[in-house]
PDB file of N, CA and C in Angstrom:
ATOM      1  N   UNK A   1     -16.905  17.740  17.901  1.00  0.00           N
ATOM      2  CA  UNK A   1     -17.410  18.172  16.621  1.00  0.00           C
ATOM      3  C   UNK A   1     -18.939  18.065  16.617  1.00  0.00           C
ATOM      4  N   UNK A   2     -19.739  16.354  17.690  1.00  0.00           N
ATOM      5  CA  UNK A   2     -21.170  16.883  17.421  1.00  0.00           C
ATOM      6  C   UNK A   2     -21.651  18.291  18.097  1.00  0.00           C
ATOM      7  N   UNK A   3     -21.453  18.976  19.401  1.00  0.00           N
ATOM      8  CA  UNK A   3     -21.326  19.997  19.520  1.00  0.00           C
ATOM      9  C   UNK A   3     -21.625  21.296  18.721  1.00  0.00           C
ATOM     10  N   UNK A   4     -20.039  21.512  18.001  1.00  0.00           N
ATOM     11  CA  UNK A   4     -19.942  22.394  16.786  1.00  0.00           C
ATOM     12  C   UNK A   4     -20.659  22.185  15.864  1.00  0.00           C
ATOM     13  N   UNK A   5     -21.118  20.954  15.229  1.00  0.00           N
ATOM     14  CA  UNK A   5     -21.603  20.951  13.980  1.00  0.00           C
ATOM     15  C   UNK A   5     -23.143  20.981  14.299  1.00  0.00           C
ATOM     16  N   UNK A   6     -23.780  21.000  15.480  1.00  0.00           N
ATOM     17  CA  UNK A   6     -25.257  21.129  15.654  1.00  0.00           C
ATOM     18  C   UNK A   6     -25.618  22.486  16.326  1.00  0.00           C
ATOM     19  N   UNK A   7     -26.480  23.562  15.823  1.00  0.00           N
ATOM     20  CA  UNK A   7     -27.211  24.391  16.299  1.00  0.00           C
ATOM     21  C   UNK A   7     -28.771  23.879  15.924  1.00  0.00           C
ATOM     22  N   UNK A   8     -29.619  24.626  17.650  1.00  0.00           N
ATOM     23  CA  UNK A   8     -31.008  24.576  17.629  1.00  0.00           C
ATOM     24  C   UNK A   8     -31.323  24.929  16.400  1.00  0.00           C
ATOM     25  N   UNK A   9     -30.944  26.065  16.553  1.00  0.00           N
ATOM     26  CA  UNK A   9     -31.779  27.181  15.280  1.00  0.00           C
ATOM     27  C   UNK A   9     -31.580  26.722  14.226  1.00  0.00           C
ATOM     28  N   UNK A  10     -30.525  26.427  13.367  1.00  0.00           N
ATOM     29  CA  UNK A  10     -30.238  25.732  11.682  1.00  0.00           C
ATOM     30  C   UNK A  10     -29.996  24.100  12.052  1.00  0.00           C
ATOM     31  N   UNK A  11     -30.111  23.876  12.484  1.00  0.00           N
ATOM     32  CA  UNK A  11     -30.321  22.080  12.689  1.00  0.00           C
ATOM     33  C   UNK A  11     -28.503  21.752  12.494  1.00  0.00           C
ATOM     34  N   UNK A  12     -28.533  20.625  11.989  1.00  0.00           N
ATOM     35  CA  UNK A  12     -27.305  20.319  11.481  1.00  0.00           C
ATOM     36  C   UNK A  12     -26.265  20.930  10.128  1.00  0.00           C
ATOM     37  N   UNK A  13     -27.059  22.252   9.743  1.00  0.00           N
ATOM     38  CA  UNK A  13     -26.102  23.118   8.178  1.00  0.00           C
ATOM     39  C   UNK A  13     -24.747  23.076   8.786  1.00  0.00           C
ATOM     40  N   UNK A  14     -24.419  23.732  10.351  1.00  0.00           N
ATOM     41  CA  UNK A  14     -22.682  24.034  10.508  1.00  0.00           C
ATOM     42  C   UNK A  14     -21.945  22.743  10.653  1.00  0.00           C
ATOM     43  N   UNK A  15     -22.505  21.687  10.653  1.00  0.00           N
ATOM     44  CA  UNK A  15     -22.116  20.369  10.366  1.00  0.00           C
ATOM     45  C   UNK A  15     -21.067  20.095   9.036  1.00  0.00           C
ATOM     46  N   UNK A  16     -21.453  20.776   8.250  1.00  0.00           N
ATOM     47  CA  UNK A  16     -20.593  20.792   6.956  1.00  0.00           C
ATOM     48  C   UNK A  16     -19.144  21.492   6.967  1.00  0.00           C
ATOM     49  N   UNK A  17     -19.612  22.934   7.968  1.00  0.00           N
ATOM     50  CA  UNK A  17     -18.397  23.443   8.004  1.00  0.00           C
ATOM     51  C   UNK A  17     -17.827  23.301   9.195  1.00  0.00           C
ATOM     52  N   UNK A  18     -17.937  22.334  10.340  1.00  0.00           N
ATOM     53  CA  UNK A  18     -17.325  21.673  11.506  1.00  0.00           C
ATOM     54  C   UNK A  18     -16.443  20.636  10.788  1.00  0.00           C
ATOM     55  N   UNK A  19     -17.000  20.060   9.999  1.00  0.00           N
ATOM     56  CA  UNK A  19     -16.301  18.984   9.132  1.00  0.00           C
ATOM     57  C   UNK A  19     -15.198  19.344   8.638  1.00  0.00           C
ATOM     58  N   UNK A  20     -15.324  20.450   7.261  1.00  0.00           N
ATOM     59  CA  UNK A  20     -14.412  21.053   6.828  1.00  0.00           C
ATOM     60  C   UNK A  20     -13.114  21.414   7.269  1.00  0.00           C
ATOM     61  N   UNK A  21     -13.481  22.191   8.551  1.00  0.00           N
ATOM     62  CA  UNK A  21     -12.520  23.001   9.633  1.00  0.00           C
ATOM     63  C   UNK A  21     -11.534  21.640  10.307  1.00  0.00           C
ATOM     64  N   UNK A  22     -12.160  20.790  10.628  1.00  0.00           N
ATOM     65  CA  UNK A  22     -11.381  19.530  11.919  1.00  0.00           C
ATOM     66  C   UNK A  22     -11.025  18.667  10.599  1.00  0.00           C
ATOM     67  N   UNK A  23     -12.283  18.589   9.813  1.00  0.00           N
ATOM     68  CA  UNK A  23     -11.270  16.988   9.129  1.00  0.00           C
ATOM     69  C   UNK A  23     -10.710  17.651   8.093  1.00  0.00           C
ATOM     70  N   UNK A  24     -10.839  17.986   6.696  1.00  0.00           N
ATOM     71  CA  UNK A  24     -10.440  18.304   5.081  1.00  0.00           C
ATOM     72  C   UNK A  24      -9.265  18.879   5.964  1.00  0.00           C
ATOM     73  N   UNK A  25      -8.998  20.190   6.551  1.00  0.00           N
ATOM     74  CA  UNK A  25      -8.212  20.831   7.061  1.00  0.00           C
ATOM     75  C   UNK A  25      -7.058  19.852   7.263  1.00  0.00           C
ATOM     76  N   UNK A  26      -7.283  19.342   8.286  1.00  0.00           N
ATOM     77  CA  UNK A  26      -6.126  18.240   8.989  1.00  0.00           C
ATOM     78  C   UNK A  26      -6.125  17.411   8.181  1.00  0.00           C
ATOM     79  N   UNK A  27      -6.737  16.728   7.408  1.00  0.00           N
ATOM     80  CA  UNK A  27      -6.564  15.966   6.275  1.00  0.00           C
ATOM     81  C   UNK A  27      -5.129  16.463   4.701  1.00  0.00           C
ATOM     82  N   UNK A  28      -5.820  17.452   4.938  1.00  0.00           N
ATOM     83  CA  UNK A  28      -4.874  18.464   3.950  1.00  0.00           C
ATOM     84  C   UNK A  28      -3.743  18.673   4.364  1.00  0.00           C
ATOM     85  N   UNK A  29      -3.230  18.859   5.400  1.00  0.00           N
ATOM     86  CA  UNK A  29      -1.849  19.001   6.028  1.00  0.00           C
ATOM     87  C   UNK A  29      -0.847  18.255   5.938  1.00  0.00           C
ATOM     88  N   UNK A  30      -1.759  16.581   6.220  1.00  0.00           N
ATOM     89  CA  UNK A  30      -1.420  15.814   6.460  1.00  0.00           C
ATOM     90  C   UNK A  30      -1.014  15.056   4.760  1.00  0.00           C
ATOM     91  N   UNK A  31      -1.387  15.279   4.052  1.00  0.00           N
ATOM     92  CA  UNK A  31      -1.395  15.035   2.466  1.00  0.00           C
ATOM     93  C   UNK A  31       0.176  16.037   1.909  1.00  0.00           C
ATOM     94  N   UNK A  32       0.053  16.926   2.768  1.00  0.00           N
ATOM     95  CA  UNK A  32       1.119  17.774   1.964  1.00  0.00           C
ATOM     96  C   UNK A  32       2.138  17.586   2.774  1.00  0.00           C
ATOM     97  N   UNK A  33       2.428  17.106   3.818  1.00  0.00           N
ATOM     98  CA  UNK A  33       3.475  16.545   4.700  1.00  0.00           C
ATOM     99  C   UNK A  33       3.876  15.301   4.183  1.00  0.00           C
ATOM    100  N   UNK A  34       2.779  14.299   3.467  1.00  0.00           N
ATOM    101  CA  UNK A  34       3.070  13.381   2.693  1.00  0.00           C
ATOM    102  C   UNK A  34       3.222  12.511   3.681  1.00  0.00           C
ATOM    103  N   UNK A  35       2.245  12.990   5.070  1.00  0.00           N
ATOM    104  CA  UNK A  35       2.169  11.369   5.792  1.00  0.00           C
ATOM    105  C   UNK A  35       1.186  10.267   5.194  1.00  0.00           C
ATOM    106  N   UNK A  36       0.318  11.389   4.447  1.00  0.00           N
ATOM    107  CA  UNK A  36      -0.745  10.266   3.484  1.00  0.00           C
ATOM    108  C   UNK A  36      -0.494  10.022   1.520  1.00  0.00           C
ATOM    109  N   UNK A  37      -0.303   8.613   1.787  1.00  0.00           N
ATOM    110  CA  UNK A  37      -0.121   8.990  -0.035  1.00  0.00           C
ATOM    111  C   UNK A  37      -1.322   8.549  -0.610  1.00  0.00           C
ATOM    112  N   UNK A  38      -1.111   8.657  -2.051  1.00  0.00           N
ATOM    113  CA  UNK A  38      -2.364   8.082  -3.242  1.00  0.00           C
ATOM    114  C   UNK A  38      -2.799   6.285  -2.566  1.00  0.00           C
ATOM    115  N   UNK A  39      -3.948   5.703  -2.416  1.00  0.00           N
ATOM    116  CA  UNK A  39      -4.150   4.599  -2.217  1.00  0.00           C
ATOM    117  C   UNK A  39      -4.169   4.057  -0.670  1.00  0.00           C
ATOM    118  N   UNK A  40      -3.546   5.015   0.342  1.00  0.00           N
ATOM    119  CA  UNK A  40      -3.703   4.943   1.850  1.00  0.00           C
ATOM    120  C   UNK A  40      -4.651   5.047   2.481  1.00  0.00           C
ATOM    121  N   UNK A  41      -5.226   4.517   3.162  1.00  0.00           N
ATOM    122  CA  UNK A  41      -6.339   4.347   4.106  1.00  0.00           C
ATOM    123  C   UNK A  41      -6.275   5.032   5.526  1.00  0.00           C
ATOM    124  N   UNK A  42      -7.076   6.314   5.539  1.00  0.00           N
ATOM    125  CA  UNK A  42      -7.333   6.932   6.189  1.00  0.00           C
ATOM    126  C   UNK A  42      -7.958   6.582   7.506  1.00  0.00           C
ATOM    127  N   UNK A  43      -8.044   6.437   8.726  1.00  0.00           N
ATOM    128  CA  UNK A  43      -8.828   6.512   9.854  1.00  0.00           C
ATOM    129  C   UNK A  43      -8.973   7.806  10.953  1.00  0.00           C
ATOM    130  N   UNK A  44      -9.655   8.595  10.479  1.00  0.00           N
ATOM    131  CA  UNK A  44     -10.142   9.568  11.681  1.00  0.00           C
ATOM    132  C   UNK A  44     -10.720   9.238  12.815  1.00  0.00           C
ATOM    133  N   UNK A  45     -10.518   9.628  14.365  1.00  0.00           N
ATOM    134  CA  UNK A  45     -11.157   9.756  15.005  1.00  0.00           C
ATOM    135  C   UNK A  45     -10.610  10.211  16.291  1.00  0.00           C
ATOM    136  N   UNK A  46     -10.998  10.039  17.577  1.00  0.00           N
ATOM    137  CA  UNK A  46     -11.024  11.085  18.754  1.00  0.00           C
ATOM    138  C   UNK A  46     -10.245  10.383  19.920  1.00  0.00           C
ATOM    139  N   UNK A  47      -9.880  11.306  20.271  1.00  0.00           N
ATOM    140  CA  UNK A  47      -8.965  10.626  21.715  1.00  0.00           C
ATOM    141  C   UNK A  47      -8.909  11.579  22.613  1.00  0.00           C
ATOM    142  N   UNK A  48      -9.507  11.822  23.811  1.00  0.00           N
ATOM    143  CA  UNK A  48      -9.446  12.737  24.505  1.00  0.00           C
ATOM    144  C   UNK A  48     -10.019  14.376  24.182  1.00  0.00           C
ATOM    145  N   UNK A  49     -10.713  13.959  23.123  1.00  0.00           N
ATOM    146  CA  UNK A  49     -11.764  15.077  22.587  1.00  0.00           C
ATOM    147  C   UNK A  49     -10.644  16.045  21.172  1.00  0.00           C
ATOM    148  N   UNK A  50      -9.683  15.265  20.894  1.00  0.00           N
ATOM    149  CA  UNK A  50      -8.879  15.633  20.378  1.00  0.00           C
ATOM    150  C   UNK A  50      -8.638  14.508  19.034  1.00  0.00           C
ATOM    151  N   UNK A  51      -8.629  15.557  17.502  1.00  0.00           N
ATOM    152  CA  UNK A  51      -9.097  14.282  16.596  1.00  0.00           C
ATOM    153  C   UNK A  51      -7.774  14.052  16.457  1.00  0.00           C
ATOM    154  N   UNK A  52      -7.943  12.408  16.043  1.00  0.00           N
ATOM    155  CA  UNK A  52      -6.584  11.609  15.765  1.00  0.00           C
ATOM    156  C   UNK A  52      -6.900  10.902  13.716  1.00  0.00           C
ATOM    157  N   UNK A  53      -5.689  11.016  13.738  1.00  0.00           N
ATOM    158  CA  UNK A  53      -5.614  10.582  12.218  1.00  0.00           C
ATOM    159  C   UNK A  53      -4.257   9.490  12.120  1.00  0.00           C
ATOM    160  N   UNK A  54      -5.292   7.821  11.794  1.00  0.00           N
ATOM    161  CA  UNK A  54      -4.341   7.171  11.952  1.00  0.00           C
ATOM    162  C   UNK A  54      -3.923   6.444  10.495  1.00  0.00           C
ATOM    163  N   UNK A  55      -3.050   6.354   9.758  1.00  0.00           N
ATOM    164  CA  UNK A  55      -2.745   6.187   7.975  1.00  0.00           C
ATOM    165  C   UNK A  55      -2.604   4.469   8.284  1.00  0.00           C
ATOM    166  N   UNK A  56      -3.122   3.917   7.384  1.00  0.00           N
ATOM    167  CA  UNK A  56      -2.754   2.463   7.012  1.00  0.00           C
ATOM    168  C   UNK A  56      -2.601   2.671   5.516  1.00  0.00           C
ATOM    169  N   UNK A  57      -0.909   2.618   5.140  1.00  0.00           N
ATOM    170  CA  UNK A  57      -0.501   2.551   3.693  1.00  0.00           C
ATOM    171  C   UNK A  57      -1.335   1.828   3.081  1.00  0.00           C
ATOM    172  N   UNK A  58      -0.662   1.760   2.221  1.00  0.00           N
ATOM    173  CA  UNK A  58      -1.593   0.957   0.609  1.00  0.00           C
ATOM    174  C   UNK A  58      -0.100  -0.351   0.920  1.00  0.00           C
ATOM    175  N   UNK A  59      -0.557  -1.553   1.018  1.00  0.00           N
ATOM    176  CA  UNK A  59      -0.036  -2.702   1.021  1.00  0.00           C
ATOM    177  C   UNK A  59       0.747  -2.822  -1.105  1.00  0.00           C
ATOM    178  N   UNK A  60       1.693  -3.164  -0.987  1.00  0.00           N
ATOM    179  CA  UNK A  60       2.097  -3.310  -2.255  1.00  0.00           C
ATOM    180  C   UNK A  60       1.630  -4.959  -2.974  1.00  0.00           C
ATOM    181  N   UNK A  61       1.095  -4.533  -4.025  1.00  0.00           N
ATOM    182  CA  UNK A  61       0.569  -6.055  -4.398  1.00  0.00           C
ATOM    183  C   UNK A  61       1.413  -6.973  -4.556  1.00  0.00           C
ATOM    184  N   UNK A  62       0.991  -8.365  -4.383  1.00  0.00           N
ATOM    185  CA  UNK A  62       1.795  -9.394  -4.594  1.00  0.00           C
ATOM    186  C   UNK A  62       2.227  -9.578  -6.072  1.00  0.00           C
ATOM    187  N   UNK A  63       3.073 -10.094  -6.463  1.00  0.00           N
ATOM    188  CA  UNK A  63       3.558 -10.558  -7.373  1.00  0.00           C
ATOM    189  C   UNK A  63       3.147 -11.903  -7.963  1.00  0.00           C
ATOM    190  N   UNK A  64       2.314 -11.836  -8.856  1.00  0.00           N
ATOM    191  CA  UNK A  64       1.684 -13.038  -9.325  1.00  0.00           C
ATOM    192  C   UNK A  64       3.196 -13.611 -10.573  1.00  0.00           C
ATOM    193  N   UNK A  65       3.407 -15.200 -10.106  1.00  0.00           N
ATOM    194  CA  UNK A  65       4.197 -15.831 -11.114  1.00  0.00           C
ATOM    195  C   UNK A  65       3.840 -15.760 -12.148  1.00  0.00           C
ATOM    196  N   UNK A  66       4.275 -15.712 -13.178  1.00  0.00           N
ATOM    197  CA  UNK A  66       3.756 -15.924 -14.433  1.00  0.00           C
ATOM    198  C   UNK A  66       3.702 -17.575 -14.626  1.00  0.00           C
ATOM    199  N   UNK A  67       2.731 -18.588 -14.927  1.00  0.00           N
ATOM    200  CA  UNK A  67       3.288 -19.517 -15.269  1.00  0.00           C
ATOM    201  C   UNK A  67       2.945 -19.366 -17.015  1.00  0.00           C
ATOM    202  N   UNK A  68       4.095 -20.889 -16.997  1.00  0.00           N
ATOM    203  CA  UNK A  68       4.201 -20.404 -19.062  1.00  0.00           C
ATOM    204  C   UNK A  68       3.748 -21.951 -19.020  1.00  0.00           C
ATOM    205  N   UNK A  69       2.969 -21.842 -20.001  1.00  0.00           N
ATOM    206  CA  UNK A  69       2.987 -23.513 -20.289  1.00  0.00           C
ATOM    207  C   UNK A  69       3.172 -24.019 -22.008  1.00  0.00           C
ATOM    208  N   UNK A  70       3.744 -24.845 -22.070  1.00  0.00           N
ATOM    209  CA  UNK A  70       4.210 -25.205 -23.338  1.00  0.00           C
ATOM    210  C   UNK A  70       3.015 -26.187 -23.689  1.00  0.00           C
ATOM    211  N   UNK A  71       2.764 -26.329 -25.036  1.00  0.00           N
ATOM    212  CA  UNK A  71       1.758 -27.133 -25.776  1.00  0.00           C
ATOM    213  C   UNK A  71       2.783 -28.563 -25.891  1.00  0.00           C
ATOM    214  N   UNK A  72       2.127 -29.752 -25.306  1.00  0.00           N
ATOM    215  CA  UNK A  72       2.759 -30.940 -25.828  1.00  0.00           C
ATOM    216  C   UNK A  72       2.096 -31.315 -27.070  1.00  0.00           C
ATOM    217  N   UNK A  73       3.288 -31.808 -27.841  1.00  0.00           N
ATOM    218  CA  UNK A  73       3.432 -32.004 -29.576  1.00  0.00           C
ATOM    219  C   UNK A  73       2.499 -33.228 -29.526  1.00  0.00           C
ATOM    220  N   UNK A  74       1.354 -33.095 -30.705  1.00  0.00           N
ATOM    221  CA  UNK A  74       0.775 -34.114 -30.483  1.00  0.00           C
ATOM    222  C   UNK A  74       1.329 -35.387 -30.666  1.00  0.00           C
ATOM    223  N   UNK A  75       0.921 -36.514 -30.285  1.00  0.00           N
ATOM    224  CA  UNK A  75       1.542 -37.734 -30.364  1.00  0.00           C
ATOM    225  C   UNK A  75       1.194 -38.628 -31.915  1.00  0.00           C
ATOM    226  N   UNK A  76       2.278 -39.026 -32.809  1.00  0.00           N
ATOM    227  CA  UNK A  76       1.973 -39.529 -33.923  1.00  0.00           C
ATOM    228  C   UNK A  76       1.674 -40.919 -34.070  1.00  0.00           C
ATOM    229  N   UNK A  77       0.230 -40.919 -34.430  1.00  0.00           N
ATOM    230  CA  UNK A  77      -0.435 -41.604 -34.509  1.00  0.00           C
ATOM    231  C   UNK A  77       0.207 -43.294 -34.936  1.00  0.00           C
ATOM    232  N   UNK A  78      -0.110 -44.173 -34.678  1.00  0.00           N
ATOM    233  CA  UNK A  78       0.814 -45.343 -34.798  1.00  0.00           C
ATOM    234  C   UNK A  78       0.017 -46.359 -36.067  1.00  0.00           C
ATOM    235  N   UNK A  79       0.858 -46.490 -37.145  1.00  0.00           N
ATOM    236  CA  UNK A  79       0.690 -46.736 -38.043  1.00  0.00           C
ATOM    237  C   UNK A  79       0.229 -48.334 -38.008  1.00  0.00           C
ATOM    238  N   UNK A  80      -0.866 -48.372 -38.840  1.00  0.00           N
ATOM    239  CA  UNK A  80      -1.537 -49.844 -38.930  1.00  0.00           C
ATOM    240  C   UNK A  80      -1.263 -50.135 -40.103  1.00  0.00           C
ATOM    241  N   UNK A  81      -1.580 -51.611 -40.332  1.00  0.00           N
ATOM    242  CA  UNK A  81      -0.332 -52.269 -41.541  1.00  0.00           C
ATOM    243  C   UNK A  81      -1.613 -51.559 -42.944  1.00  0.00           C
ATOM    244  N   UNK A  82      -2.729 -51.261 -42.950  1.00  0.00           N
ATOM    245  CA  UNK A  82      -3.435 -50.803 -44.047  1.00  0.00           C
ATOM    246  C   UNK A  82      -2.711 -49.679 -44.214  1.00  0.00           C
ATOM    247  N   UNK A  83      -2.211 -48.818 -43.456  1.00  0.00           N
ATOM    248  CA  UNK A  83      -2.029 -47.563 -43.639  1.00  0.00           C
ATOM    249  C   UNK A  83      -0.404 -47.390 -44.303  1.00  0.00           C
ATOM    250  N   UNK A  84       0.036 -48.848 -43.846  1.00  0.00           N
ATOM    251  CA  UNK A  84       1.348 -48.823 -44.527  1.00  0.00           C
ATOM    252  C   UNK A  84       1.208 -49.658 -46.282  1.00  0.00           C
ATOM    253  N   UNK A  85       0.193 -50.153 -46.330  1.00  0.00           N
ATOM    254  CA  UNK A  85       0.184 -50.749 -47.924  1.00  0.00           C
ATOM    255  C   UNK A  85      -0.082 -49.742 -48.848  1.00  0.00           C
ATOM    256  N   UNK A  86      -0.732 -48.399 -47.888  1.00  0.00           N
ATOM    257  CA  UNK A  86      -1.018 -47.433 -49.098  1.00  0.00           C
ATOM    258  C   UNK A  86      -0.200 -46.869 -49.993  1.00  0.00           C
TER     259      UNK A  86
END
């Protein structure tokens, strides 16, 4: 692709559409085959001059426990003998 995507004359412009052509393309295929879903992690790259596209799913999140916690009842206060003459 550096190759394709560089001419002398326009510098790097067919760069955009070398891109287009090898990756969005094969990218797109690969989306509608549904080897890639929403949240998957994509890795492009080359093997023998030949691009490779390797998917790392989207890991499913853990499950956080809920913990519950209960309010302890306050403790009643312990009566002093003034408080009992009242």
């Amino acid at each position: 692709m550096r190759k394709e995507g560089y001419d002398p004359e326009y510098g790097a412009r067919p760069l955009k559409r070398a891109i287009q052509k090898n990756i969005e393309d094969r990218l797109s295929e690969e989306l509608l085959r549904g080897t890639v879903k929403v949240g998957d992690t994509v890795v492009i790259g080359t093997k023998a001059g030949e691009l490779t596209v390797q998917v790392k799913e989207k890991k499913a999140p853990v499950a956080k426990k809920k913990v519950t916690t209960t309010k302890a009842k306050p403790k009643a206060k312990p009566k002093t003998k003034a408080a009992e003459k009242e």
